[in-house]
Protein backbone atom coordinates (compact mmCIF):
# COMPACT_ATOMS: atom_id res chain seq x y z
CA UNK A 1 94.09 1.25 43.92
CA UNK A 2 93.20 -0.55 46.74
CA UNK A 3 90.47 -2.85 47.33
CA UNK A 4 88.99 -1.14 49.95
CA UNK A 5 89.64 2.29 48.68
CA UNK A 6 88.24 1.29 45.54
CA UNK A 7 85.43 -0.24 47.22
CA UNK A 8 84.74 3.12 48.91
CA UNK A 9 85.23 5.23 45.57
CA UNK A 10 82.36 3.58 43.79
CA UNK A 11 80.38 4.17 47.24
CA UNK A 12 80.62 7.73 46.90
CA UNK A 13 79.84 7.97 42.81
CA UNK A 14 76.48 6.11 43.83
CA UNK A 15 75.65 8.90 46.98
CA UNK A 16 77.12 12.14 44.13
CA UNK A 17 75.68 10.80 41.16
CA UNK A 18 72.37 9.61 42.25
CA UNK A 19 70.17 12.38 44.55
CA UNK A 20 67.37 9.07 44.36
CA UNK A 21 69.49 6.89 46.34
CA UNK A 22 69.48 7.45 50.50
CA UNK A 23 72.87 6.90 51.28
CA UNK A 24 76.11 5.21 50.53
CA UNK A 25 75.50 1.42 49.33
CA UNK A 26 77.35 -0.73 51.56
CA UNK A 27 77.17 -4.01 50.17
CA UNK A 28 76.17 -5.64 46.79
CA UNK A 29 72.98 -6.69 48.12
CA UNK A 30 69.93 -4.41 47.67
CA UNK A 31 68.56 -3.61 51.20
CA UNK A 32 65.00 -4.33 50.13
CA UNK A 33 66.26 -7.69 49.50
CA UNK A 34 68.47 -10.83 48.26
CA UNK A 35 69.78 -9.30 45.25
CA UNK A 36 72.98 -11.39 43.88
CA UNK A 37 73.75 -8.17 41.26
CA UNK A 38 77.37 -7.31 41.96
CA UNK A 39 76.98 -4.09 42.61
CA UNK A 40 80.59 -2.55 42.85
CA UNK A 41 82.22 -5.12 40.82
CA UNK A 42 79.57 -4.39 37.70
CA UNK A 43 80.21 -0.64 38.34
CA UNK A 44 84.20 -0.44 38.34
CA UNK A 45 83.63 -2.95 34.81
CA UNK A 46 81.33 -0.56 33.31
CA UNK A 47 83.64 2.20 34.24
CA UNK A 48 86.79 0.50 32.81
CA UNK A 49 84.76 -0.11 29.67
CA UNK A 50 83.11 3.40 29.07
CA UNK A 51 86.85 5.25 29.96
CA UNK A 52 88.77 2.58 27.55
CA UNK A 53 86.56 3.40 25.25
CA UNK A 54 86.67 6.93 25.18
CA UNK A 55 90.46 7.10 25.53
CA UNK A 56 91.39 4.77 22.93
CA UNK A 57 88.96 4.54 20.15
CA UNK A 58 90.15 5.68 16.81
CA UNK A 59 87.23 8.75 17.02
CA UNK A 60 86.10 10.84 19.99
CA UNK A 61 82.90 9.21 21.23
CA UNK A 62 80.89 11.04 24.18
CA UNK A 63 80.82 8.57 27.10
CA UNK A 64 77.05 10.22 27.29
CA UNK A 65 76.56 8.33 23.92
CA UNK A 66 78.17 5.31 25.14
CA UNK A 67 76.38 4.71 28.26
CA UNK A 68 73.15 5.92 26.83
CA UNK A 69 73.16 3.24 23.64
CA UNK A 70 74.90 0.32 26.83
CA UNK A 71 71.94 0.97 28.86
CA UNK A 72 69.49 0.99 26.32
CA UNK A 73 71.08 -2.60 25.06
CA UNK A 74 68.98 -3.94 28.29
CA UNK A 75 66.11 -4.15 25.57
CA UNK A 76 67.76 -6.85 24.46
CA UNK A 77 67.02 -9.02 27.70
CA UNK A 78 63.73 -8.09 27.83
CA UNK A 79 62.20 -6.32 24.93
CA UNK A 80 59.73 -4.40 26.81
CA UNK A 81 62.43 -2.66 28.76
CA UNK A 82 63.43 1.16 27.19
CA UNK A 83 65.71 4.01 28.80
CA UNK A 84 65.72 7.32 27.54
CA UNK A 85 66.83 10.67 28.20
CA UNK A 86 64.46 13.50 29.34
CA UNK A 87 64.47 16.82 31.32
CA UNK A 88 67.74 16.33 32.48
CA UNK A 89 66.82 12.44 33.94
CA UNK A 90 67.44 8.95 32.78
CA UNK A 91 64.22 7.34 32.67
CA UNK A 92 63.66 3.47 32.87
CA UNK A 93 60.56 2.62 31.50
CA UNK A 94 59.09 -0.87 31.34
CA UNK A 95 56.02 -1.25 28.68
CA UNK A 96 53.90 1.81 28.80
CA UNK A 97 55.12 2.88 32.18
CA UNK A 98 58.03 5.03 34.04
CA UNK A 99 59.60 2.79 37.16
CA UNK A 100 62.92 4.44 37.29
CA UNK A 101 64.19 7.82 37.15
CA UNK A 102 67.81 8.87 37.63
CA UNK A 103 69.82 12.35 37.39
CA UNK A 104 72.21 12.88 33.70
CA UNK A 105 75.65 13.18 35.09
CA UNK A 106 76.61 16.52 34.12
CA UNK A 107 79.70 15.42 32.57
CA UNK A 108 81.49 12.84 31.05
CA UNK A 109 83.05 10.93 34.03
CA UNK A 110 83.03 7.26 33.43
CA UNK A 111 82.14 6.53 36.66
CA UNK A 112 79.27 8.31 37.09
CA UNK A 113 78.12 6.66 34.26
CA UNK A 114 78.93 3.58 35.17
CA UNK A 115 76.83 4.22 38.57
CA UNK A 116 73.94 5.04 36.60
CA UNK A 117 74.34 1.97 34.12
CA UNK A 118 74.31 -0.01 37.75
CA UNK A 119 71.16 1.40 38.96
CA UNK A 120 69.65 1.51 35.61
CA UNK A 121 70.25 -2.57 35.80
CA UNK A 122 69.64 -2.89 39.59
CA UNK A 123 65.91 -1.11 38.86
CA UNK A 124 65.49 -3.55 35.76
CA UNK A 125 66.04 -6.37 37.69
CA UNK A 126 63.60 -5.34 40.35
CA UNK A 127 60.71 -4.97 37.59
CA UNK A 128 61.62 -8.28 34.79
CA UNK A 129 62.21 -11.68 35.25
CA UNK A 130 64.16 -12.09 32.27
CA UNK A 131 66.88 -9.20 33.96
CA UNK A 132 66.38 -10.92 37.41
CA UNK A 133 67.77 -14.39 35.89
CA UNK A 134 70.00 -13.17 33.54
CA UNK A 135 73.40 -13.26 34.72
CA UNK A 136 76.05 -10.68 35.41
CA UNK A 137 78.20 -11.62 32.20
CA UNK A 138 74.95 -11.53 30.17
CA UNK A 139 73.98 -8.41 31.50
CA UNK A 140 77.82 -6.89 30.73
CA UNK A 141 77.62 -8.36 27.18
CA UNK A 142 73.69 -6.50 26.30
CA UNK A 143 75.31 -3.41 27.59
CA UNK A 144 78.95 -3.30 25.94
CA UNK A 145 77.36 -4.56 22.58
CA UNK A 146 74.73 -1.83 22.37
CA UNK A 147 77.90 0.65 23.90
CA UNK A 148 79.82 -0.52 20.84
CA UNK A 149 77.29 -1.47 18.11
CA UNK A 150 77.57 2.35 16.49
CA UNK A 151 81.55 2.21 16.30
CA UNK A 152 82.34 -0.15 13.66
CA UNK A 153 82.24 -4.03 12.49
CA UNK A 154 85.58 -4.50 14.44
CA UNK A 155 85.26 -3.10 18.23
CA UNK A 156 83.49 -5.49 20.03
CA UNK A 157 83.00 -7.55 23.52
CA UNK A 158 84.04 -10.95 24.89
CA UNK A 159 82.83 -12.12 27.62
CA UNK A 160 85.05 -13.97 30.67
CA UNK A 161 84.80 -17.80 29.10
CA UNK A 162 84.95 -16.34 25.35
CA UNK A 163 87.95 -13.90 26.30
CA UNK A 164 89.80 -16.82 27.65
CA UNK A 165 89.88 -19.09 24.28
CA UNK A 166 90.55 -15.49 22.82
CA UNK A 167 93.52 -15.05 24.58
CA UNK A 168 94.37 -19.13 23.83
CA UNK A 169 93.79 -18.82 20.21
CA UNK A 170 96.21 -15.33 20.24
CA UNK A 171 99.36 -16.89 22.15
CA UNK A 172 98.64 -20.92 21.34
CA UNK A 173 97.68 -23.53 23.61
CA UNK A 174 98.62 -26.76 25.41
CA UNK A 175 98.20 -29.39 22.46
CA UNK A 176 99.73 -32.53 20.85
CA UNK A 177 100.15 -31.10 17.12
CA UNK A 178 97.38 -32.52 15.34
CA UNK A 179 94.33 -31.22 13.00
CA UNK A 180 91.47 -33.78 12.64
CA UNK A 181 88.02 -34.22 11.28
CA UNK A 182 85.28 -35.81 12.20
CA UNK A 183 83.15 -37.92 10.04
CA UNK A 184 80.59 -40.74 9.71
CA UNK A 185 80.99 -40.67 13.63
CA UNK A 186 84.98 -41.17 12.99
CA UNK A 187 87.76 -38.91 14.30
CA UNK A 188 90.38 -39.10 11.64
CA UNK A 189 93.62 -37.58 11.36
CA UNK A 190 93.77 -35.40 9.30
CA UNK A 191 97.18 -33.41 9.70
CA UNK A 192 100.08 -33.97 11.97
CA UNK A 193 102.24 -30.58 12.52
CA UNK A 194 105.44 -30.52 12.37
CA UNK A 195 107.93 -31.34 15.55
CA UNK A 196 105.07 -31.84 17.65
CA UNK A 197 104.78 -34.58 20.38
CA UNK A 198 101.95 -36.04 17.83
CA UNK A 199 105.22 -36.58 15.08
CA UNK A 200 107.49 -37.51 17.66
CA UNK A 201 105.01 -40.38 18.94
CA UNK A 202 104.41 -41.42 15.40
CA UNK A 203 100.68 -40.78 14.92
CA UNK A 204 100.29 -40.73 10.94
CA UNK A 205 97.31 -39.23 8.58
CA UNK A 206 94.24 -41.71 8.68
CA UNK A 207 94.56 -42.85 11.97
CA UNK A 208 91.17 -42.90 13.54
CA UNK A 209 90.83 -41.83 17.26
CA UNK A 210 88.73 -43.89 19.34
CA UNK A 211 89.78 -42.81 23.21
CA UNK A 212 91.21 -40.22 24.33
CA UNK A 213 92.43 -40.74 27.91
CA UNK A 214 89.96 -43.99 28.29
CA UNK A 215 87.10 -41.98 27.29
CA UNK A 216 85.49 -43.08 24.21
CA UNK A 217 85.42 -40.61 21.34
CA UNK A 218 81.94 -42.43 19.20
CA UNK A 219 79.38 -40.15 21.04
CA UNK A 220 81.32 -36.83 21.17
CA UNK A 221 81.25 -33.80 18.93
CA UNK A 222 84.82 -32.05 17.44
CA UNK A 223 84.64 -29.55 20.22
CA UNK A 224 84.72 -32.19 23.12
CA UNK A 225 87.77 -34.09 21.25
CA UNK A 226 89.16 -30.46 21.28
CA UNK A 227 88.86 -29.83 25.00
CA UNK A 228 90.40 -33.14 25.96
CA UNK A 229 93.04 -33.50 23.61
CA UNK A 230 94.19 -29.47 24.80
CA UNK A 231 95.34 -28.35 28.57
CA UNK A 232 97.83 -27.40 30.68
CA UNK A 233 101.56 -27.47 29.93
CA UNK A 234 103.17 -30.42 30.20
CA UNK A 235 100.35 -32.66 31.49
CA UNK A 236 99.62 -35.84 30.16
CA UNK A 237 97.48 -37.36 27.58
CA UNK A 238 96.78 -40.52 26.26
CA UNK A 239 94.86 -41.48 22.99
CA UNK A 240 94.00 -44.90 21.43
CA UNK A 241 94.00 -45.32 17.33
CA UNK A 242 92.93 -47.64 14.76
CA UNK A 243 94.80 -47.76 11.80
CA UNK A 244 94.74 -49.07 8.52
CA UNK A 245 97.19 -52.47 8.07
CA UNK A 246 97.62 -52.54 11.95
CA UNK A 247 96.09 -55.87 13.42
CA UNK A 248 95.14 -53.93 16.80
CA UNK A 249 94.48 -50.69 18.30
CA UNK A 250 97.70 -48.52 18.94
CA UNK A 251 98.25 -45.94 22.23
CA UNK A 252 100.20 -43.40 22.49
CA UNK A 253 101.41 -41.56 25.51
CA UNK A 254 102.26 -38.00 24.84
CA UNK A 255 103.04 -35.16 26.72
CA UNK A 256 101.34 -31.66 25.84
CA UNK A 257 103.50 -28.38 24.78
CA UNK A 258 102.79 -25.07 23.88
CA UNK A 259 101.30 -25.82 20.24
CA UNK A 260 100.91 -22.49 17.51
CA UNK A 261 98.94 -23.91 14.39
CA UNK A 262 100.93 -24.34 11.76
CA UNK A 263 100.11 -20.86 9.17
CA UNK A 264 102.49 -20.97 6.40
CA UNK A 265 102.69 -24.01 4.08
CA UNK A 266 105.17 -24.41 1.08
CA UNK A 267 105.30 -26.07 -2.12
CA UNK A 268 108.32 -26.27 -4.76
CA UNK A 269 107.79 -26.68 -8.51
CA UNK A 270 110.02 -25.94 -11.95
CA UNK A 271 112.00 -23.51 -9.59
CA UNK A 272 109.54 -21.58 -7.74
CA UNK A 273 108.78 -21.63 -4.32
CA UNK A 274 105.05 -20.87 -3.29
CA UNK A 275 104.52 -20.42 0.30
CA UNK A 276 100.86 -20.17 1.37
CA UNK A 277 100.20 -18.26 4.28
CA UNK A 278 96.83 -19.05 6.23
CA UNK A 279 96.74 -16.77 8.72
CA UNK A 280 99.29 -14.31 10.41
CA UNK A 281 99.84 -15.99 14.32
CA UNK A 282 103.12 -15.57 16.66
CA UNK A 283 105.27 -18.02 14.42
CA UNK A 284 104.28 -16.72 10.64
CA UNK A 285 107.31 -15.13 9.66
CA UNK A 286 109.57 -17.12 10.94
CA UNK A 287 108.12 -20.32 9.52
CA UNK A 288 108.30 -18.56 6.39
CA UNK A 289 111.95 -17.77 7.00
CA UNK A 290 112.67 -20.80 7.88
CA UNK A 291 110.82 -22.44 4.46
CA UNK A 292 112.70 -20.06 2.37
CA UNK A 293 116.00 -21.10 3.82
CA UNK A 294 115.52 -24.74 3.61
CA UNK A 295 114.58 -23.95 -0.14
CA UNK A 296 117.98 -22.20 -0.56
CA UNK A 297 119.98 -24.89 0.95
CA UNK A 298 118.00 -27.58 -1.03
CA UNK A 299 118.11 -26.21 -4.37
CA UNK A 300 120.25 -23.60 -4.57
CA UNK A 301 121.04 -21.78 -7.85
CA UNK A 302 117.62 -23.73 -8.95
CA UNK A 303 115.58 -21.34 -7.23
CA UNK A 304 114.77 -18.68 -9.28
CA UNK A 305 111.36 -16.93 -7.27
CA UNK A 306 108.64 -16.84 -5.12
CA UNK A 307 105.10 -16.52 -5.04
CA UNK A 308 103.52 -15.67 -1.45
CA UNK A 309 99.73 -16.54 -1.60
CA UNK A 310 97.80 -14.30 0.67
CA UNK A 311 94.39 -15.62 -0.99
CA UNK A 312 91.70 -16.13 1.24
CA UNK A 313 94.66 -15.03 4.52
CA UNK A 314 92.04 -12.76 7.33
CA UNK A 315 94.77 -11.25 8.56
CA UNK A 316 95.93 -11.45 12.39
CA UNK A 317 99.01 -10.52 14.25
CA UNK A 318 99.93 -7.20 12.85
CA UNK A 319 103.76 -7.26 13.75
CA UNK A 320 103.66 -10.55 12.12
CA UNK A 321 102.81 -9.31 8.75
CA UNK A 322 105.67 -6.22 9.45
CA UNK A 323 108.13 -8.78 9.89
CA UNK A 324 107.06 -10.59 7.10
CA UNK A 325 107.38 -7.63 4.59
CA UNK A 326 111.06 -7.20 6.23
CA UNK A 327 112.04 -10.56 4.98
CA UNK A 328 111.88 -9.11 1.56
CA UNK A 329 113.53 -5.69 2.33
CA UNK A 330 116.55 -4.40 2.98
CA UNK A 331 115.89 -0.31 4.31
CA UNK A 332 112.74 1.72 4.15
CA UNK A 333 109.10 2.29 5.53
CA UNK A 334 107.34 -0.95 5.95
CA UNK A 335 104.09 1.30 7.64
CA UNK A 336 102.92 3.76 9.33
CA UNK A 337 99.52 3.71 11.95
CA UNK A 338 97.74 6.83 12.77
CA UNK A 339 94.67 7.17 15.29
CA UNK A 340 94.37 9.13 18.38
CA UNK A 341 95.73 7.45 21.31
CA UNK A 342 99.78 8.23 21.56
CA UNK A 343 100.73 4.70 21.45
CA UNK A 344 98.62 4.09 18.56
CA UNK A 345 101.05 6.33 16.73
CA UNK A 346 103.74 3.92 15.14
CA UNK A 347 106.27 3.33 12.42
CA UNK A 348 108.06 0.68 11.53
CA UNK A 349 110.66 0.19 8.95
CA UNK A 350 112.91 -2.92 7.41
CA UNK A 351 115.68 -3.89 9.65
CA UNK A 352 116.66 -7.38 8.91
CA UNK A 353 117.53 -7.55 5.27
CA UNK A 354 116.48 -9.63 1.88
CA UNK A 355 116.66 -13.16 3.37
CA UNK A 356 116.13 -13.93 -0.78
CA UNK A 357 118.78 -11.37 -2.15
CA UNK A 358 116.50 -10.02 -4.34
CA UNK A 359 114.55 -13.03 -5.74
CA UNK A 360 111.45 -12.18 -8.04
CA UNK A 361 108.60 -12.31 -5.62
CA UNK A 362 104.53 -12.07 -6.76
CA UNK A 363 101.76 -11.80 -4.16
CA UNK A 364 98.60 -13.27 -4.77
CA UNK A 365 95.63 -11.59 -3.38
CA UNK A 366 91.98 -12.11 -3.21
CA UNK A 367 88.56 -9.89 -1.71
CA UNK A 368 89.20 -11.83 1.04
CA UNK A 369 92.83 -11.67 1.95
CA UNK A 370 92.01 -8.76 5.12
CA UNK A 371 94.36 -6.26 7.30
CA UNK A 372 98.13 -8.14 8.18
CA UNK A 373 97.44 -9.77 4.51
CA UNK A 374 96.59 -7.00 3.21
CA UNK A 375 99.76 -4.75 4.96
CA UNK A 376 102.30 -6.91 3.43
CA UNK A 377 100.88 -7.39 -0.08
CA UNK A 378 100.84 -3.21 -0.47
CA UNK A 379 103.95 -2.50 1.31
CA UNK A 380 106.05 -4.68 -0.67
CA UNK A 381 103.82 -3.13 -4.09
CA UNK A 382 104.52 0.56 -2.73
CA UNK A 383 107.98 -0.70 -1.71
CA UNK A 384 108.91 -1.52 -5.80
CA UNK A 385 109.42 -5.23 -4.55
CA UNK A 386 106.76 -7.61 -5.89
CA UNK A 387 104.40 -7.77 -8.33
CA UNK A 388 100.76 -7.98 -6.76
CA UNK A 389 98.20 -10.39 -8.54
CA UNK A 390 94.90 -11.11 -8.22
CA UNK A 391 91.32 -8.94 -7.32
CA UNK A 392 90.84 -6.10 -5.10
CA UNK A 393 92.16 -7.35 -1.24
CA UNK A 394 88.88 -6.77 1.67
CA UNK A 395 90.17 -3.29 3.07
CA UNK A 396 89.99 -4.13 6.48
CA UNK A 397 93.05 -0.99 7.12
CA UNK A 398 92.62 -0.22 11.10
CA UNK A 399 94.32 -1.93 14.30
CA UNK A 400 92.29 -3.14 17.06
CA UNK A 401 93.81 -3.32 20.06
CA UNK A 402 92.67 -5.87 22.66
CA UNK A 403 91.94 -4.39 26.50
CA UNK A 404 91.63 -6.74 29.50
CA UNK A 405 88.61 -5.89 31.79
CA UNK A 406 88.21 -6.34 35.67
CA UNK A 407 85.92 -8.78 35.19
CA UNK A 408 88.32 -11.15 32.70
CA UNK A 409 86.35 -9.88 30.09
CA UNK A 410 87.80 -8.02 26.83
CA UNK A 411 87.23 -5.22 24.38
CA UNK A 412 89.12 -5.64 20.90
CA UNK A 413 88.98 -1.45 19.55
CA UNK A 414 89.78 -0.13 16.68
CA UNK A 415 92.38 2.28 17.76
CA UNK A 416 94.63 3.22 14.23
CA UNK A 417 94.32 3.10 10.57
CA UNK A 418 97.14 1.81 8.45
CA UNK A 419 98.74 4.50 6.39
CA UNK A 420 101.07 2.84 3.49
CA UNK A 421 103.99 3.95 2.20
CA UNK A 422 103.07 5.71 -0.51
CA UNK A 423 100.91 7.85 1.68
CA UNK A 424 97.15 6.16 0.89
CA UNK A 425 94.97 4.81 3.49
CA UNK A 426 93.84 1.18 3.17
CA UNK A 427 90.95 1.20 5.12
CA UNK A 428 87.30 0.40 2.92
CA UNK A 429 90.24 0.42 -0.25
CA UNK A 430 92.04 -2.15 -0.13
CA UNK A 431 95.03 -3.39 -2.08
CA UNK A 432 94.99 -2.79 -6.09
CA UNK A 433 96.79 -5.10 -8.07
CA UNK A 434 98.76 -4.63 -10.31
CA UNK A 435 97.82 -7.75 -12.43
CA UNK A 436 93.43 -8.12 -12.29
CA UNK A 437 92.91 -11.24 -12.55
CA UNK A 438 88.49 -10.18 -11.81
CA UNK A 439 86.27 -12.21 -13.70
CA UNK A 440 89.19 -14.37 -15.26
CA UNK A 441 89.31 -17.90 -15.36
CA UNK A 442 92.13 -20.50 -16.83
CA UNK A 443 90.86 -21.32 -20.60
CA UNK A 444 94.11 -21.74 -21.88
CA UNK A 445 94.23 -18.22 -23.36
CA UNK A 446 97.78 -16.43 -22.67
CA UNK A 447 97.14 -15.28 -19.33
CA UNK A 448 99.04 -12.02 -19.38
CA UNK A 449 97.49 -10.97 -22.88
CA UNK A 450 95.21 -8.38 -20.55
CA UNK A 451 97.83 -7.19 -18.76
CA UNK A 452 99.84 -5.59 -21.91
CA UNK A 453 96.57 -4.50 -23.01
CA UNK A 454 95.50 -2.15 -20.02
CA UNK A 455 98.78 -1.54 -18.81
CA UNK A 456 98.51 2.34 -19.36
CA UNK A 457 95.28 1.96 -17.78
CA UNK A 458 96.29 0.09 -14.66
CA UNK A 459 99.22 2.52 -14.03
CA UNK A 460 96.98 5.86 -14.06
CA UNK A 461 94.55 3.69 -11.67
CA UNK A 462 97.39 2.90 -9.22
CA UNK A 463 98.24 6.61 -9.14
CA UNK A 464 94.64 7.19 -8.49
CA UNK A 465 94.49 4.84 -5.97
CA UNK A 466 97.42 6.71 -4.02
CA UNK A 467 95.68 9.72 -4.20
CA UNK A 468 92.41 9.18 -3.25
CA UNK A 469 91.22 11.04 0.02
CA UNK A 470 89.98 8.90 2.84
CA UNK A 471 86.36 11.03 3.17
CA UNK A 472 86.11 10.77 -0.58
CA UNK A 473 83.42 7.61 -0.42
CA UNK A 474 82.59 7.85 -4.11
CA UNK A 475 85.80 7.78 -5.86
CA UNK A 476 86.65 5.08 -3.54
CA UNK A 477 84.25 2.94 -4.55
CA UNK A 478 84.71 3.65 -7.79
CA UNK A 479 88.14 2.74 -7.57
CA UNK A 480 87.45 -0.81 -6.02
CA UNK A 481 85.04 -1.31 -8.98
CA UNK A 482 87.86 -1.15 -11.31
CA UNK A 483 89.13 -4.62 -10.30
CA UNK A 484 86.06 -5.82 -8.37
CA UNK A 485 87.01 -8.30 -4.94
CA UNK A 486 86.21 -11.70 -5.61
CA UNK A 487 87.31 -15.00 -3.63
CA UNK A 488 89.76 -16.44 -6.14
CA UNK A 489 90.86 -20.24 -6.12
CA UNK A 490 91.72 -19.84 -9.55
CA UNK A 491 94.81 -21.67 -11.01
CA UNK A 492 94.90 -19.12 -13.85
CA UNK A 493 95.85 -16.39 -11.17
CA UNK A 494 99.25 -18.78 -10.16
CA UNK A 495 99.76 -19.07 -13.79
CA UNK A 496 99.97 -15.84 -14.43
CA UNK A 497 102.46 -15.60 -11.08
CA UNK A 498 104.61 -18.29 -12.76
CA UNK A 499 104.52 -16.89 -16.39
CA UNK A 500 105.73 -13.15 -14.71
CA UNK A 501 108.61 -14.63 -12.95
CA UNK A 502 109.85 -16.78 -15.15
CA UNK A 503 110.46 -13.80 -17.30
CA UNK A 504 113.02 -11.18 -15.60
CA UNK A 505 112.47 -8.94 -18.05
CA UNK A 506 108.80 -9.05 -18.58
CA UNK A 507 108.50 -9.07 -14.53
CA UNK A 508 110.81 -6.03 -14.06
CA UNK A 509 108.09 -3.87 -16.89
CA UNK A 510 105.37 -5.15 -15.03
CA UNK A 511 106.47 -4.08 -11.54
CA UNK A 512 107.64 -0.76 -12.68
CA UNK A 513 103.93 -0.24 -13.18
CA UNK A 514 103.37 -0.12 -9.55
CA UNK A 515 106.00 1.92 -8.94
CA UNK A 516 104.77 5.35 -7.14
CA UNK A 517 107.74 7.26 -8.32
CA UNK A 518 107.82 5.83 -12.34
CA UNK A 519 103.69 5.85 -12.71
CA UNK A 520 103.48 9.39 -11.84
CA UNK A 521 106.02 9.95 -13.92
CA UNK A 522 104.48 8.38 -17.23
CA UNK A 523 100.77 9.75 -16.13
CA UNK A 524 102.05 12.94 -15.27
């Protein structure tokens, strides 16, 4: 749409929508005076927000609702501000009295609504200081956090500057390739990433940062180092180190590239390859690829299995964690999302093949290893191909997807659940394992004693856990309870990983617990 058109269309929802208001509004300033409210601009944002909303959240939600609760989140400004609903008006009151009535839209067109939510603000302003000085982004963020505050935990607002390190943090940033602390007014080195400009320079672990382009570092805090050591592509930046055995300060010249935090680390020991995976970002699976290769090549024949450690992993980049799983696979359903918007309807299956060829693999899990974690820990336990350790996983099991505002805002919604291959829902369940580790810690006791204990027990709870209906709350709950979340740091838990695989025959009885097909069978 045109500027001017659009300009011309949010004229006319003001003159249909609002019998109170004289005529079309012709500019953004208030004609009984300076008023530096953005009038059109706030309402084509609030009607992006309320129709995004209502088109692509998981559940129907009234736009009514939403602009009702968005305009009531005004309170939050200024306290003695209310809006309510009466007689077929929307009423601003502030304190014990009425200053503002409006017409109910008759239906739910977002931008009629969104007119409304102007005038509600434009009549707020006109009554309390706090509105008057309050700027547009804070007035966007009290209404779109009331809007969303009855959805759920995950839909929420970002603002223009927060959206912007949002969208930073998602696709990486200008950088050097270095993690750092700081302490006792020191910035130290802590980590240098690997084939960054920071490793080709030769910065090392311990250096201490004292300027960063001439600027001293003594009086600033971590997030000022941040901002100058990160910007634009290919610009230049200088820093100045001490270093321990070096008779003077060193500087290094380096030029800044696109930098994705390094999310998958790997260790090698008595054959087995652990790879820990932080986070899920836009490199994940190939790093891991990459680490399992170079593992291959290096040792060979000596490689016997691998233990992916999705402890304490919040998820992230869902495709990430897809491709992941595939690594492992050879054919088959990875997952499946269902919600209501028809691009929120996906599958996705293994393409790539078994990078391993079938190496033993165990998944360690934790209460809070959340959503991508949690996808590739119970596809690959659905999928027959690795045994899952640990305490119940967070059951964070729905998608948000992230939606780009006029005003450079953003809404992350939760638009699909994850449905697993086996058919359960993994949303407020989680991941089972099929070893508990809950309430275990390393004593020196045969770790797996427990296991061959309960085993009949933990099969005929993985076929509940397959079964259990998504509005059954109770038996849910229940089911969590039987191997309670925890945050596990544990050693015994990688013990028991590295007792299972070193054992083909023990690990191949203890996967075929989690089998869907075999513990039906032997329950059933």
């Amino acid at each position: 749409m045109m500027g001017g058109q659009r300009s011309f269309f949010f004229r006319c929802f003001f003159v249909a929508a609002l019998t109170t208001v004289g005529g079309c509004i012709g500019s953004d300033v208030a004609s009984s005076g300076a008023d530096p409210f953005p009038t059109h601009a706030a309402a084509e944002t609030f009607a992006a927000g309320y129709s995004n909303i209502a088109s692509k959240y998981i559940d129907s939600v009234p736009i009514r609702d939403l602009a009702l609760e968005g305009m009531r989140g005004l309170g939050v400004l200024d306290p003695a501000l209310t809006v309510r609903e009466a007689e077929g008006q929307i009423i601003l009151a502030a304190g014990d009295g009425d200053v503002a009535r409006f017409p109910t839209p008759t239906d739910d067109n977002p931008g009629a609504w969104a007119a409304i939510t102007v005038e509600v603000s434009r009549a707020a302003r006109r009554v309390s200081t706090d509105l008057r000085n309050a700027s547009v982004e804070q007035i966007y963020e009290a209404v779109f956090d009331a809007a969303l505050s009855r959805l759920d935990p995950y839909s929420r607002y970002a603002g223009r500057e927060e959206a912007g390190k949002n969208r930073a943090n998602r696709d990486g940033f200008g950088g050097i390739g270095i993690r750092f602390k700081l302490e006792d007014g020191q910035v130290s080195v802590t980590d240098i990433m690997e084939e960054t400009p920071a490793e080709a320079a030769g910065l090392a672990v311990g250096d201490r940062i004292t300027h960063v382009d001439g600027a001293p570092t003594a009086d600033m805090s971590l997030q000022d180092v941040t901002e100058r050591l990160r910007g634009p592509l290919e610009t230049r930046v200088g820093i100045t180190v001490t270093r321990d055995g070096a008779e003077a300060p060193l500087t290094f010249a380096m030029r800044r590239v696109h930098i994705v935090p390094t999310s998958v680390t790997a260790t090698f020991e008595d054959g087995l390859l652990t790879l820990t995976v932080h986070r899920f970002n836009r490199a994940t699976a190939d790093v891991a690829s990459r680490k399992i290769e170079a593992a291959r090549r290096l040792h060979g024949d000596a490689l016997a299995g691998i233990i992916l450690d999705l402890r304490n992993n919040p998820g992230g980049l869902l495709k990430q964690a897809i491709r992941l799983a595939d690594l492992f696979l050879t054919q088959g359903e990875i997952l499946k999302t269902q919600g209501r918007h028809p691009d929120s309807m996906q599958y996705y299956e293994a393409e790539d093949g078994d990078v391993t060829s079938g190496l033993p693999l165990a998944i360690m899990v934790d209460g809070r290893s959340a959503s991508a974690a949690e996808i590739a820990a119970a596809a690959l336990q659905d999928r027959g191909r690795a045994v899952v350790i640990g305490t119940t996983s967070f059951g964070k099991g729905t998608v948000q997807t992230v939606v780009r505002l006029p005003n450079d805002g953003e809404f992350t919604l939760t638009w699909s659940r994850f449905v697993m291959p086996s058919g359960y829902l993994l949303h407020e369940l989680g991941v089972h394992p099929t070893v508990c580790t809950s309430g275990t810690s390393a004593d020196g006791a045969d770790p797996l004693k427990p296991i061959m204990a309960a085993r009949e027990e933990a099969a005929g709870i993985l076929v509940a856990w397959r079964k259990a209906s998504f509005a059954d709350d109770v038996t849910r709950q229940q089911l969590r309870a039987t191997c309670p979340a925890e945050r596990r740091a544990e050693p015994g838990d990688l013990d028991v990983a590295r007792q299972l695989l070193k054992d083909r025959a023990l690990y191949a009885w203890v996967l075929a617990l989690a089998n869907p097909v075999a513990t039906a069978a032997a329950i059933h």
